[in-house]
N, C-alpha and C. Protein backbone atom coordinates (compact mmCIF):
# COMPACT_ATOMS: atom_id res chain seq x y z
N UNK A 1 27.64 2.85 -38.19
CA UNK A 1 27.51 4.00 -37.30
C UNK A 1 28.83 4.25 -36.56
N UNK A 2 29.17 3.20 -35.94
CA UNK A 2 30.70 2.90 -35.30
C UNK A 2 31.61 3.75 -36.34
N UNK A 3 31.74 4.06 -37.56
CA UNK A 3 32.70 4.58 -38.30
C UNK A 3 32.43 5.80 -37.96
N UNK A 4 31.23 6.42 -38.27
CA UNK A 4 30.71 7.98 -38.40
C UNK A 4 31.53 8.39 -37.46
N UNK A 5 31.19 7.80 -36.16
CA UNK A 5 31.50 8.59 -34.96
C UNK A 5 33.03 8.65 -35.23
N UNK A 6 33.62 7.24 -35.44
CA UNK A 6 35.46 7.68 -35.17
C UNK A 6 36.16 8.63 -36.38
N UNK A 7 35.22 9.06 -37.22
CA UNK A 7 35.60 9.75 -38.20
C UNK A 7 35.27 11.24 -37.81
N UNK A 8 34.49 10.94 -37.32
CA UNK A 8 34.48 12.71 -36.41
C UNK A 8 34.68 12.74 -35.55
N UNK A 9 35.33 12.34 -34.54
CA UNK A 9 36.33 12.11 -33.84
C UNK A 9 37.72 12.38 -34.39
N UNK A 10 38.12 11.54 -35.11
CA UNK A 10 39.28 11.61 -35.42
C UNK A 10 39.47 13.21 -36.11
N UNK A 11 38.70 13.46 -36.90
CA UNK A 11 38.95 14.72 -37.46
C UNK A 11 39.13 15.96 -37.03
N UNK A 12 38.05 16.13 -35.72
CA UNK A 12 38.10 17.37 -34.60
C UNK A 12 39.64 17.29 -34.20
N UNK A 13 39.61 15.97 -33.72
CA UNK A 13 41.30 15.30 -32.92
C UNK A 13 41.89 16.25 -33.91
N UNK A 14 42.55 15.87 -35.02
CA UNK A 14 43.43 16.29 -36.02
C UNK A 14 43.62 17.83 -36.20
N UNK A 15 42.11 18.53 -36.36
CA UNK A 15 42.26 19.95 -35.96
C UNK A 15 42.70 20.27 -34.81
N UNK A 16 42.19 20.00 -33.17
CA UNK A 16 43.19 20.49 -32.40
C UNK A 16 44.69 20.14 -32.00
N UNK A 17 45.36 18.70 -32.52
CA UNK A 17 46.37 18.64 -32.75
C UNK A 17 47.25 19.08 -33.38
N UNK A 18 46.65 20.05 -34.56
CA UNK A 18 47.44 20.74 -35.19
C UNK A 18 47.16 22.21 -34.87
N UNK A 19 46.54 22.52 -33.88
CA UNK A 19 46.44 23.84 -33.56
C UNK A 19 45.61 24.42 -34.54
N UNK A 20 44.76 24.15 -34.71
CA UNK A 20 43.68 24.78 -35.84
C UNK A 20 42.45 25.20 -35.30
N UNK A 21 42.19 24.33 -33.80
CA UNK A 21 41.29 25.29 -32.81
C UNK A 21 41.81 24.93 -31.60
N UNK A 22 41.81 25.58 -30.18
CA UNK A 22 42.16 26.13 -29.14
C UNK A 22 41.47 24.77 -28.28
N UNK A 23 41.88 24.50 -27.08
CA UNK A 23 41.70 23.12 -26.42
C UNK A 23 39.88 23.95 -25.88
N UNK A 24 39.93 24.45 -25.63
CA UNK A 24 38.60 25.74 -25.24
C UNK A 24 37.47 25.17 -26.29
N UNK A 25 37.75 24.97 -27.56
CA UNK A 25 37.57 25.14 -28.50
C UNK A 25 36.58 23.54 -28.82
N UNK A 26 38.30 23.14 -28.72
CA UNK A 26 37.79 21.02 -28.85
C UNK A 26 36.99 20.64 -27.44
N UNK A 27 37.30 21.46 -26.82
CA UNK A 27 36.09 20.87 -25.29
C UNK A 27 35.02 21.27 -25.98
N UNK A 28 34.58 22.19 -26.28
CA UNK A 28 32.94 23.02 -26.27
C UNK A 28 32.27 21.87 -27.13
N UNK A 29 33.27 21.57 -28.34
CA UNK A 29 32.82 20.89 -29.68
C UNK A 29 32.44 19.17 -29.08
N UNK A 30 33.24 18.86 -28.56
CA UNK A 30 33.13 17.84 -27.50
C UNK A 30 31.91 17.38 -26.73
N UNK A 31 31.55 17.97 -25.79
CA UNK A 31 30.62 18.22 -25.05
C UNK A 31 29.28 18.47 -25.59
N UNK A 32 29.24 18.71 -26.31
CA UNK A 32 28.47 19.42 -27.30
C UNK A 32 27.62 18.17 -28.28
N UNK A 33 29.15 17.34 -28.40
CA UNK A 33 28.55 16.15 -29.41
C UNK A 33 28.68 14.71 -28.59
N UNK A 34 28.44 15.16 -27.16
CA UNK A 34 27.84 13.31 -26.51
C UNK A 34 26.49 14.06 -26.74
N UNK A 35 25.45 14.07 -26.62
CA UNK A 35 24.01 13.65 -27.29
C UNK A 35 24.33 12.99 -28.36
N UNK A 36 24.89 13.49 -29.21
CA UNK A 36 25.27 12.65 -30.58
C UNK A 36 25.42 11.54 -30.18
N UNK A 37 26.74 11.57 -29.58
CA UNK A 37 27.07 9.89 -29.70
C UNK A 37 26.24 8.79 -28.87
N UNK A 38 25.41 9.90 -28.34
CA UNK A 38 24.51 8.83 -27.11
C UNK A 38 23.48 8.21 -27.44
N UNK A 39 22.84 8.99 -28.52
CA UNK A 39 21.66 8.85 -29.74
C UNK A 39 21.31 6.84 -30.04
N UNK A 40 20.42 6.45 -30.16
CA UNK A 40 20.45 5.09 -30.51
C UNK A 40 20.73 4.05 -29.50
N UNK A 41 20.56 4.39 -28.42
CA UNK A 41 21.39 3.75 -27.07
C UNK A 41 20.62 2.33 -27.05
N UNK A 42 21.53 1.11 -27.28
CA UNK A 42 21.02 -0.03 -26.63
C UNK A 42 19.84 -0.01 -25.72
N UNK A 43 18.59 -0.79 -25.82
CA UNK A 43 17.86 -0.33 -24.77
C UNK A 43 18.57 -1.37 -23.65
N UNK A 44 18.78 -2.37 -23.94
CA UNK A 44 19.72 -3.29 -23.04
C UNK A 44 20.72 -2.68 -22.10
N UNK A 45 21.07 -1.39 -23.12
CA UNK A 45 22.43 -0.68 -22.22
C UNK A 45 21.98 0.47 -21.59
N UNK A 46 20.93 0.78 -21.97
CA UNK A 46 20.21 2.23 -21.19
C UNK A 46 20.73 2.44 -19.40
N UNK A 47 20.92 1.44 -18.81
CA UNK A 47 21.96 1.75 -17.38
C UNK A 47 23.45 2.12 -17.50
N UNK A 48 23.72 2.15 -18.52
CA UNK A 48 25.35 1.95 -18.92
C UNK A 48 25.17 3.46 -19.57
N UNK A 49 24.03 4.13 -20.18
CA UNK A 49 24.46 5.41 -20.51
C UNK A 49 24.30 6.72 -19.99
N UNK A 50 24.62 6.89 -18.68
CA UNK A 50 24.52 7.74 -17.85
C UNK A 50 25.92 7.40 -17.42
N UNK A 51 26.54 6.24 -17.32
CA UNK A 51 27.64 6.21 -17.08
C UNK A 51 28.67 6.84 -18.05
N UNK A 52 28.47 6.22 -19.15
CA UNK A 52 29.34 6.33 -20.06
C UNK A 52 29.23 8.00 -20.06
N UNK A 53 28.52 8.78 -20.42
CA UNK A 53 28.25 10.76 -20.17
C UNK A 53 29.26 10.61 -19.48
N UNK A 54 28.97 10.03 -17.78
CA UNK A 54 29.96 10.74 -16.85
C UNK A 54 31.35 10.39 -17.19
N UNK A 55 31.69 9.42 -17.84
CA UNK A 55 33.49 9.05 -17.75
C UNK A 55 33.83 10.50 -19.17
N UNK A 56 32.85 10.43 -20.15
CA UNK A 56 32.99 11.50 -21.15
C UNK A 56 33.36 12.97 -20.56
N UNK A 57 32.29 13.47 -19.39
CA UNK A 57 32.53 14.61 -19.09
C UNK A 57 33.61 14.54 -17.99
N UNK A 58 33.75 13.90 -17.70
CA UNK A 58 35.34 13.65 -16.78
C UNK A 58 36.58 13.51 -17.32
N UNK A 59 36.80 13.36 -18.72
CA UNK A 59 37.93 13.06 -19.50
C UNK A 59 37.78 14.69 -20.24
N UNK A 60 36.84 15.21 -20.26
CA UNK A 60 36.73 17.00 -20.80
C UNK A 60 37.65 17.76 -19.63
N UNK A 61 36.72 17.53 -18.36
CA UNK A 61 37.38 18.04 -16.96
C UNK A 61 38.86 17.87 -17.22
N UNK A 62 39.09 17.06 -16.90
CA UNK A 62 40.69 16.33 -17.34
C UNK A 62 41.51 17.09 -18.36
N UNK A 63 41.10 17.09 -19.06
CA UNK A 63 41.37 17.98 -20.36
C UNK A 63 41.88 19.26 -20.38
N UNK A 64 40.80 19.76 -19.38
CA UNK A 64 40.84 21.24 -19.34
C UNK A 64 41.61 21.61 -18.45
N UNK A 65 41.91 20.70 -17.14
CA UNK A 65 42.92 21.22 -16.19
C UNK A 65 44.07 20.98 -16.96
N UNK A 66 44.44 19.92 -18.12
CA UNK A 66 45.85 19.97 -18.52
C UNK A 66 46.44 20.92 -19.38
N UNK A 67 45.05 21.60 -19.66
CA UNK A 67 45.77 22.57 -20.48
C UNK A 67 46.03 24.23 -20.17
N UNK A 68 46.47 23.85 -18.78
CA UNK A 68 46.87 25.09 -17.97
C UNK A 68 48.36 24.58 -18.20
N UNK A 69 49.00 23.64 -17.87
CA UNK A 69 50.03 22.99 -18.38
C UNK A 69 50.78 22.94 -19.52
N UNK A 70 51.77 23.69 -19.72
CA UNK A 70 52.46 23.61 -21.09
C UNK A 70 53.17 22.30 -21.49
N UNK A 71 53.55 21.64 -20.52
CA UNK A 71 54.00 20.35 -20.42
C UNK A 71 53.66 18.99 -20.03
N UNK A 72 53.34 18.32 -20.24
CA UNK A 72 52.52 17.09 -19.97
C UNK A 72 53.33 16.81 -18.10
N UNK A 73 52.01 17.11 -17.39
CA UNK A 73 52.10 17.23 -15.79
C UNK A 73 52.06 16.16 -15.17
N UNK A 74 52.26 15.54 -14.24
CA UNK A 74 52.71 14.78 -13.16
C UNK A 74 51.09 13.59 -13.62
N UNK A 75 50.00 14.25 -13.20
CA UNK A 75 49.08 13.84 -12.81
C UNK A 75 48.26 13.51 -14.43
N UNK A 76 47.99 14.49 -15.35
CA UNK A 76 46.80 14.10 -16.26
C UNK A 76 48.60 14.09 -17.83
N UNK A 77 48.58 13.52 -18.56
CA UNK A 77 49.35 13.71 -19.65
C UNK A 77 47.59 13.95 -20.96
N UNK A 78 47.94 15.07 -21.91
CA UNK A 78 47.19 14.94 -22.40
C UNK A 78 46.94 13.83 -23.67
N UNK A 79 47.98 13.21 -23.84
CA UNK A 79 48.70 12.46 -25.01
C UNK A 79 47.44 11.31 -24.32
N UNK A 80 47.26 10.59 -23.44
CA UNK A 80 46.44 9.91 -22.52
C UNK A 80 45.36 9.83 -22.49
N UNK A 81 45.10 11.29 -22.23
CA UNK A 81 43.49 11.51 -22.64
C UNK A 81 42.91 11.27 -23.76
N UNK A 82 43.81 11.98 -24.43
CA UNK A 82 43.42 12.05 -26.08
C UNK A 82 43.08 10.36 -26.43
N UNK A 83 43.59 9.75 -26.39
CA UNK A 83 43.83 7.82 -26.08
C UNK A 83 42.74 7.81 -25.70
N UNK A 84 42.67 8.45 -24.28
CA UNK A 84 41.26 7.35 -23.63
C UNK A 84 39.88 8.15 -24.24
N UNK A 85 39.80 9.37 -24.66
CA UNK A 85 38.73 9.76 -25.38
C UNK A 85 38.76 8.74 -26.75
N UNK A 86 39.60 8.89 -27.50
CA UNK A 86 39.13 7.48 -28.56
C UNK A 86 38.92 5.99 -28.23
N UNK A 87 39.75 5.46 -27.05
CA UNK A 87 38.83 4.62 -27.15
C UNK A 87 37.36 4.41 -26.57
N UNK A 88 37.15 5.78 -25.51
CA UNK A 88 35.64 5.81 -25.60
C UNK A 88 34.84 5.68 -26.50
N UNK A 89 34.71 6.65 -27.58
CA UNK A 89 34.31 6.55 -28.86
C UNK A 89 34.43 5.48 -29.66
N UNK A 90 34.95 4.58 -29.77
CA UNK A 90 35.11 2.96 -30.18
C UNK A 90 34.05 2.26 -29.49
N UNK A 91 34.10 2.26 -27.96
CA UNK A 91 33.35 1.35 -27.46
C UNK A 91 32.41 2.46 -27.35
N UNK A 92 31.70 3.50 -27.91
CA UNK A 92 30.40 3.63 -27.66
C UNK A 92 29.49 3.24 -28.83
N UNK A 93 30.66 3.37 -30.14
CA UNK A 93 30.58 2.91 -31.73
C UNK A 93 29.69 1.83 -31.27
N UNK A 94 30.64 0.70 -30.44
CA UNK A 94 30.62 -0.65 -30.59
C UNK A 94 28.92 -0.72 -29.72
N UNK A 95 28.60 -0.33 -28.96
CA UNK A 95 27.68 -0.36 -28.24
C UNK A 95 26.38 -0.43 -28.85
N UNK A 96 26.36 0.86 -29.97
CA UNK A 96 25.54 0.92 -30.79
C UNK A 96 25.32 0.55 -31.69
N UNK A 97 26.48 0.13 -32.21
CA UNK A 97 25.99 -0.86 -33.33
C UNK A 97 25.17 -1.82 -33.31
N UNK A 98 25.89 -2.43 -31.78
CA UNK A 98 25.12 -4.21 -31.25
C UNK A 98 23.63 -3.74 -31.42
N UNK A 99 22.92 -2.72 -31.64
CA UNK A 99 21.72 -2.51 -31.05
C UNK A 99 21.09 -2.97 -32.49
């Protein structure tokens, strides 16, 4: 399962890195697909996934203010985000698998 997800992950990634859809674009698609990845939740971890949503929709937030920014800004770099959104997706892989 851990693969599925970083494979669609990685692939959306790859389209908006290459400008093939609009950061507007990779948020909606984003957002859109934590149910997905939330699907199967450890029942062990069921306190941990309300968390994990919020650091997800906070790294979108994040996202979206940087891309008022033509230049990677003081405060959010998107190069960063992009990072810490995959390794979210790793450790949510990993989460679910254990289950």
């Amino acid at each position: 399962m851990n693969e599925s997800l970083e494979l669609e992950f990685s692939q959306m990634l790859e389209r908006y890195q290459s400008q093939k859809i609009q950061t507007f674009e990779f948020i909606a698609w984003a957002k859109a697909w934590l149910p997905v990845c939330l699907e199967n939740w450890p029942q062990e971890s069921i306190p941990l996934q309300k968390k994990y949503a919020d650091v997800w929709l906070d790294l979108m937030d994040r996202l979206e203010s940087s891309a008022m920014f033509t230049q990677e800004s003081c405060s959010f770099s998107q190069n960063e985000l992009l990072l810490l959104m995959h390794q979210w997706v790793k450790k949510v892989g990993n989460l679910r698998d254990s289950n």
